[in-house]
Protein backbone atom coordinates (compact mmCIF):
# COMPACT_ATOMS: atom_id res chain seq x y z
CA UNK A 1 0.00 0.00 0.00
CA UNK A 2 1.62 3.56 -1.53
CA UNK A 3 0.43 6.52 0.20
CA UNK A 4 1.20 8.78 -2.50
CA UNK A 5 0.95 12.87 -1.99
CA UNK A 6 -0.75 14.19 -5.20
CA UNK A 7 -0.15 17.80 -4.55
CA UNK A 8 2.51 19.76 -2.31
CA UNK A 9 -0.30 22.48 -1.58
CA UNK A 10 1.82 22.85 2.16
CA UNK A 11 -1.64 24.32 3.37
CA UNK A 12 -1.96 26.13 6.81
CA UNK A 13 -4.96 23.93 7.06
CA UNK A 14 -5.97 21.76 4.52
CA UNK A 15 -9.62 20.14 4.90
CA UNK A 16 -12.76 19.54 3.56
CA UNK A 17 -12.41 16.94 0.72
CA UNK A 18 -15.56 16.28 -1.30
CA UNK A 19 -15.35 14.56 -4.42
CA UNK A 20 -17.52 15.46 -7.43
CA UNK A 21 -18.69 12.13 -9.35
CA UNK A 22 -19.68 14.38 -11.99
CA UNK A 23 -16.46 16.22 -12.59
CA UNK A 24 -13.99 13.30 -11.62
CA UNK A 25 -12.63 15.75 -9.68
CA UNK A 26 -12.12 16.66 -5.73
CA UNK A 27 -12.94 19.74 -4.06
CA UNK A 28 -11.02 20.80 -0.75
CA UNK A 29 -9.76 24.17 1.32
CA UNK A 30 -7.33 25.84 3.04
CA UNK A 31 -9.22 27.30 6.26
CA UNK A 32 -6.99 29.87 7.04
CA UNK A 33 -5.29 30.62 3.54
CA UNK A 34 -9.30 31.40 2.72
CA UNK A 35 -8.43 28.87 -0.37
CA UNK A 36 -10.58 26.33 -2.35
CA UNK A 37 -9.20 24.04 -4.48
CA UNK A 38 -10.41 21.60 -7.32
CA UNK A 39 -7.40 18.95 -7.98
CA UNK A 40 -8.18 16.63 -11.25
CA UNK A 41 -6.30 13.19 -10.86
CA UNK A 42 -6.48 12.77 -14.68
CA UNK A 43 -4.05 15.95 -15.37
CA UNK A 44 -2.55 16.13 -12.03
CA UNK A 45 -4.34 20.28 -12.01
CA UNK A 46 -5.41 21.73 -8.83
CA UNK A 47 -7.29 24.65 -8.90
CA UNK A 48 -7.37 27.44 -6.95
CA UNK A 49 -9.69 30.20 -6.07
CA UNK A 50 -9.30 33.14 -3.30
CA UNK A 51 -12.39 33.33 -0.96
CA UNK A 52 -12.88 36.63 0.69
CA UNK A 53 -12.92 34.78 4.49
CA UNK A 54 -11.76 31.73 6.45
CA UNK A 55 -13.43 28.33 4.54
CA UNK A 56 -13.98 25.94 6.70
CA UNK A 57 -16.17 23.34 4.31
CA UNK A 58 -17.62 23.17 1.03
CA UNK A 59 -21.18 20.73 -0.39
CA UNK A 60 -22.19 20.12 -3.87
CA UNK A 61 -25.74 21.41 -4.82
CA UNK A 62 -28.17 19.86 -6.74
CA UNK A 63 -28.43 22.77 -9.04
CA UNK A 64 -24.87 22.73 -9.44
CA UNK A 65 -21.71 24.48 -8.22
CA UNK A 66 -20.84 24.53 -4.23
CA UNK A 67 -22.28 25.55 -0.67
CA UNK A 68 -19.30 27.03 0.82
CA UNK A 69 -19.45 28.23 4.69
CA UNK A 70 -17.25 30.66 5.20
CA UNK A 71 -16.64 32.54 8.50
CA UNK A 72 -19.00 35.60 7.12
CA UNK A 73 -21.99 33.27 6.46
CA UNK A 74 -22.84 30.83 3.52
CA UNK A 75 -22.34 31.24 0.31
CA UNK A 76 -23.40 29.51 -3.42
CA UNK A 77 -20.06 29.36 -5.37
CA UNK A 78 -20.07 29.06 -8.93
CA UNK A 79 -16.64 27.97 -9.86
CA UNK A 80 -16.93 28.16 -14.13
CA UNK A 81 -17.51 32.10 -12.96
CA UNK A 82 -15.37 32.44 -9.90
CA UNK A 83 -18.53 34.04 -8.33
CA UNK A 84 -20.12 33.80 -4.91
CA UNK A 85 -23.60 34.24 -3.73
CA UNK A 86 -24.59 35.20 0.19
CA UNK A 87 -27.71 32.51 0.98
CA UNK A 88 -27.38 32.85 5.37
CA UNK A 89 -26.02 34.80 8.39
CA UNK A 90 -24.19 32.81 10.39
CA UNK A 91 -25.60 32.02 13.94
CA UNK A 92 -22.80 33.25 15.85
CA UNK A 93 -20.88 36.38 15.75
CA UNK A 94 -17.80 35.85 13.05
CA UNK A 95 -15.45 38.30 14.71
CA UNK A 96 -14.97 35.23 17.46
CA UNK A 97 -16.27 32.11 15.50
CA UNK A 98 -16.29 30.32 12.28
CA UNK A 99 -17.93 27.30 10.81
CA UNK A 100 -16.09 24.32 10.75
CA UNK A 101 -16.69 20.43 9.81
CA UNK A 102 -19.96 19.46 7.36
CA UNK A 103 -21.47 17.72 5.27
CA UNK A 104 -24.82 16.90 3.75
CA UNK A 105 -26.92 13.98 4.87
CA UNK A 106 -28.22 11.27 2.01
CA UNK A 107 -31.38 13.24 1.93
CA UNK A 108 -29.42 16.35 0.77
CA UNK A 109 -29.60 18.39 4.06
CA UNK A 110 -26.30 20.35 5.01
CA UNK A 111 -25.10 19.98 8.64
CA UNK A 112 -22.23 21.89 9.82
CA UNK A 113 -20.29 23.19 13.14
CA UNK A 114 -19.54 26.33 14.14
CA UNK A 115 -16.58 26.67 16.79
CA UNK A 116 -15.06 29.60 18.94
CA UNK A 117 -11.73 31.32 18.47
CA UNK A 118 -10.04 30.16 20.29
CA UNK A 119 -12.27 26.99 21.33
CA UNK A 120 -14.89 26.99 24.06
CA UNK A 121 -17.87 25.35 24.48
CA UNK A 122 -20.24 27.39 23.28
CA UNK A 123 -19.66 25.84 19.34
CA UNK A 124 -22.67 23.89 17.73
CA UNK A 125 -24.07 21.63 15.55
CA UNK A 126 -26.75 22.78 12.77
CA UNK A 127 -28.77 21.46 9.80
CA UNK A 128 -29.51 23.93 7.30
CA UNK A 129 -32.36 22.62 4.59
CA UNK A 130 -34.32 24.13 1.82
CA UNK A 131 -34.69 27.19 3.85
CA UNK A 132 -31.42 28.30 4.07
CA UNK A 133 -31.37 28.88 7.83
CA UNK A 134 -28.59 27.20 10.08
CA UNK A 135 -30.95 25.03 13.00
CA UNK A 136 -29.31 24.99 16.14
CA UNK A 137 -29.61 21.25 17.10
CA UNK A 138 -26.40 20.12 19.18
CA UNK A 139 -24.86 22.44 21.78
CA UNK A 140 -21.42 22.50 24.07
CA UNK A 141 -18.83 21.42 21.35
CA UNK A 142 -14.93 22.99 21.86
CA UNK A 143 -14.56 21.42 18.47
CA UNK A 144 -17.25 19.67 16.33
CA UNK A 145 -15.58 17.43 13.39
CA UNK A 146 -15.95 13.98 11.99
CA UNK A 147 -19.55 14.20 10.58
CA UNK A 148 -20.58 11.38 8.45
CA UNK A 149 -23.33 9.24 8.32
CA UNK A 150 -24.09 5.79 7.76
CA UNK A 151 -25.12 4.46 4.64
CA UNK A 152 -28.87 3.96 5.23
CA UNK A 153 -28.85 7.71 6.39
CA UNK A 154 -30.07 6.39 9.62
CA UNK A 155 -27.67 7.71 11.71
CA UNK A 156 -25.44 10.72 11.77
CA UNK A 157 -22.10 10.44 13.43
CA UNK A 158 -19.78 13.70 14.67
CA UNK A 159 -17.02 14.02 17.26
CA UNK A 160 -15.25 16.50 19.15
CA UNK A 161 -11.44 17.06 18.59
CA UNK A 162 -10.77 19.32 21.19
CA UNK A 163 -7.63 17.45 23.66
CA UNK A 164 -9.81 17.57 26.91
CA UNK A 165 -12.94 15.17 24.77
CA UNK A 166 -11.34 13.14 22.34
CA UNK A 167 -15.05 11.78 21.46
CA UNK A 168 -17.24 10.33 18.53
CA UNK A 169 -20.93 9.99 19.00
CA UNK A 170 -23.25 8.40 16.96
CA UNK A 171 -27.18 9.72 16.99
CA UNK A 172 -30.67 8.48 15.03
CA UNK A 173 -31.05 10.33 12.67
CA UNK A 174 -34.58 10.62 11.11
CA UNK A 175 -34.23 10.79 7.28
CA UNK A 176 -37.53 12.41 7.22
CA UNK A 177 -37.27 15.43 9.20
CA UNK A 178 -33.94 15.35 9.89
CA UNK A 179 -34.70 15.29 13.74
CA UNK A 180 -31.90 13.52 15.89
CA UNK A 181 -32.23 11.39 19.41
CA UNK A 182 -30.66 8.59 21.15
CA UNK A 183 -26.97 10.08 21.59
CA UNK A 184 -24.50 7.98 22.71
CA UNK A 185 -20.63 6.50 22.53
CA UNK A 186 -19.34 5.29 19.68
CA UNK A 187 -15.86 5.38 20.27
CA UNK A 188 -13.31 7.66 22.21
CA UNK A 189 -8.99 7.77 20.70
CA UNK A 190 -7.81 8.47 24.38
CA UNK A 191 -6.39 5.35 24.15
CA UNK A 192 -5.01 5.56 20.42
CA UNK A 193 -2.62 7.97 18.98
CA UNK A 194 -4.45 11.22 17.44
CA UNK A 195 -7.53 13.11 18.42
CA UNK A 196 -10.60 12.26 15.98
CA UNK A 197 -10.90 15.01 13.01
CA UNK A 198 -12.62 14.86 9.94
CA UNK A 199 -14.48 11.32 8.97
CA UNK A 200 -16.36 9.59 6.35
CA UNK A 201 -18.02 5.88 6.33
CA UNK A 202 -17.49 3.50 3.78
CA UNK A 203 -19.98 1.00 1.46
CA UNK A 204 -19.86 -1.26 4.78
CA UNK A 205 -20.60 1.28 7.05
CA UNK A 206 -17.29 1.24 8.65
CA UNK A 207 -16.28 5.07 10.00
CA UNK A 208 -12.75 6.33 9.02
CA UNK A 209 -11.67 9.51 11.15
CA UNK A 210 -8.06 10.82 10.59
CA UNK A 211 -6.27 10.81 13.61
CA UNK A 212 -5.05 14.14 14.19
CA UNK A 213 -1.36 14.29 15.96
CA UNK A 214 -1.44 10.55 15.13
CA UNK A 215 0.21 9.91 11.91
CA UNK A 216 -2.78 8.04 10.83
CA UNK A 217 -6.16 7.14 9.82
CA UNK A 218 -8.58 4.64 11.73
CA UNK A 219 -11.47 2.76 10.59
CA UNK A 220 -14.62 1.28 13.27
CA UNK A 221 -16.93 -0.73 12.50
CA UNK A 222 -20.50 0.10 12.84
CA UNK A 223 -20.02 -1.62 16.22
CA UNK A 224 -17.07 1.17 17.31
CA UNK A 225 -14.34 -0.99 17.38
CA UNK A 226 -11.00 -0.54 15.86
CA UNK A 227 -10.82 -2.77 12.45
CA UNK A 228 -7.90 -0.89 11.12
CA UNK A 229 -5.52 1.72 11.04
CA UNK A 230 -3.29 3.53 7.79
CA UNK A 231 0.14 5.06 9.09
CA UNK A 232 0.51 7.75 6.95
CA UNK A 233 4.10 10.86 6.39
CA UNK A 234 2.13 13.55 8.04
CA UNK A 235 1.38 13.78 12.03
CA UNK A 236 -1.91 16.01 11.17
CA UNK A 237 -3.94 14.78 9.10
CA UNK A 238 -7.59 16.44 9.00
CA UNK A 239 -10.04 14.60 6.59
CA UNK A 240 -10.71 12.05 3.92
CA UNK A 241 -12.86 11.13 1.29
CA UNK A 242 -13.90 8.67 -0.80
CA UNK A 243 -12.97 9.27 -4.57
CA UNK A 244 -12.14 7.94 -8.29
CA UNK A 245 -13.66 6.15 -10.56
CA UNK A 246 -14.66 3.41 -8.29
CA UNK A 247 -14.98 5.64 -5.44
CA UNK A 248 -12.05 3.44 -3.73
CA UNK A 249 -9.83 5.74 -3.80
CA UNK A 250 -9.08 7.95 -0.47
CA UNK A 251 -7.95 11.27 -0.50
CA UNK A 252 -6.50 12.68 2.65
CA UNK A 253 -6.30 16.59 3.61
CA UNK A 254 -3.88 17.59 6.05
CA UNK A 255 -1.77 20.55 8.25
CA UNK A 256 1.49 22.31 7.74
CA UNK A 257 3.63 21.04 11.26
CA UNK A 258 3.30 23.27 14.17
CA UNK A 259 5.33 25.13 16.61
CA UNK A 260 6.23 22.02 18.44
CA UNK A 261 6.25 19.84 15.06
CA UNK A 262 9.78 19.74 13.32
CA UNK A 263 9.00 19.99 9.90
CA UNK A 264 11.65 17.40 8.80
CA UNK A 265 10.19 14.77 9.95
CA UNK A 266 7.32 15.52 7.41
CA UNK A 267 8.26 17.35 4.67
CA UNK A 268 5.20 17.00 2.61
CA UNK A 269 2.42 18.30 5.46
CA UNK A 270 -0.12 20.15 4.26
CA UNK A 271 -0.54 18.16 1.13
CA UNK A 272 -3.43 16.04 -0.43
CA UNK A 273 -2.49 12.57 -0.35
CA UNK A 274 -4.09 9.53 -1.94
CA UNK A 275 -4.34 6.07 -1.38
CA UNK A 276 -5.96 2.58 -2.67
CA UNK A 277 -6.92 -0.33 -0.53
CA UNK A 278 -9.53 -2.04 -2.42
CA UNK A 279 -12.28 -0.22 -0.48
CA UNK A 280 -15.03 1.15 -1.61
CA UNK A 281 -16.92 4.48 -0.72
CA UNK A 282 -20.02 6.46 -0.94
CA UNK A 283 -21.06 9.23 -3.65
CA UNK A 284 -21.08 12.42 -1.74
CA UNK A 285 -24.89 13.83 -1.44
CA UNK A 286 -25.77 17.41 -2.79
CA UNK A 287 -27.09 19.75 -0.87
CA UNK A 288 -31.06 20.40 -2.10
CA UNK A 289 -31.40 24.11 -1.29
């Protein structure tokens, strides 16, 4: 198994990968370089375009181009034009928060996290639908991540990087109205290497978080036990998604080394990375509003 880095972005924070079935391509960001990127495995490209704020995720739409949340609110991006489109206020004030993690669920709702700068508890979980309007619906987070959700859209997963919770949760989701209940434990990485960042779940319903500070990425099973982990060159990596032809390809986001983080050891952090173990993933839903 190769874990090959397909482009030497060396973002601050690089996060957010969503791959585009119809374009064959994968969209991702810098958060704090306000960057999004399209990179096209065929011809190696990857895209850039300035955003006027912090990004911290991106959605397809059904209608096409991107839902981008951006620290200022969320936007419709049209990336043929370059152009963006205000849709929402945020629900928190910007000049001390941003959004962070999301996602859409199967039914084509976008859920997404908002967290402090720096990180209290006072970040959330919302679902914004067809009306545009962020739903407060899980409070207390220091820093919400790892939303994915199983592949019966039956239950929504997130977690909480922040050192002091270390946590994944798993909750029923409702596919109809998109109402949540039942929280509990699905699995804690005190007792692995890395804190739990950015997810995704597999055609088996198996959850992959990258293990932030860990060098690696970890698949549970639906049960929340450990059935694998990937050792990968960079201590931080932040995301992954499923991609390629035969959406069995994963593409990995990841950080630039920090203060305490020798930057020798890992040359190549803050690049995309890609790698092929015969698994397969899930197309990435559009967002409906």
């Amino acid at each position: 198994m190769e874990v090959q880095c397909v482009v030497e972005a060396a973002a601050d924070t690089g996060e957010s990968p969503v791959w585009s079935e119809a374009e064959q391509a994968l969209y991702w960001v810098d958060i704090p370089g306000c960057k999004l990127y399209r990179f096209d495995p065929s011809s190696g490209d990857n895209d850039a375009w300035d955003m006027p704020a912090p990004i911290g995720c991106v959605a397809l739409r059904e209608g096409g181009g991107l839902l981008v949340a951006l620290q200022t609110g969320l936007f419709g991006f049209d990336p043929a034009q370059g152009t963006l489109q205000h849709l929402a206020e945020p629900s928190f004030d910007p000049a001390g928060a941003r959004f962070n993690d999301g996602r859409c669920d199967r039914q084509g709702r976008f859920w997404v996290h908002s967290m402090a700068q720096p990180p209290d508890s006072s970040g959330q979980l919302y679902r914004v639908g067809g009306d545009l309007c962020p739903h407060p619906m899980v409070a207390g987070l220091m820093v919400g991540n790892g939303l994915a959700f199983s592949p019966d859209g039956r239950t929504l997963y997130h977690s909480d990087s922040h050192r002091s919770v270390q946590t994944i949760w798993a909750w029923d989701l409702d596919p109809a109205d998109g109402t949540i209940g039942n929280r509990r434990l699905f699995a804690t990485t005190h007792d692995v290497a890395g804190r739990p960042d950015g997810a995704a779940v597999d055609a088996d319903g198996c959850y992959w978080t990258a293990a932030n500070d860990g060098w690696q990425l970890i698949r549970y099973t639906p049960q929340g036990k450990v059935d694998r982990t990937i050792r990968l060159p960079v201590r931080r990596p932040t995301m992954l998604a499923f991609g390629g032809r035969g959406l069995d390809v994963i593409f990995v986001t990841s950080m630039r080394p920090g203060r305490d983080d020798p930057p020798a050891e890992q040359p190549l952090a803050g690049g995309l990375f890609a790698l092929a173990l015969g698994i397969q993933g899930l197309p990435e839903p559009r967002f409906a509003g």
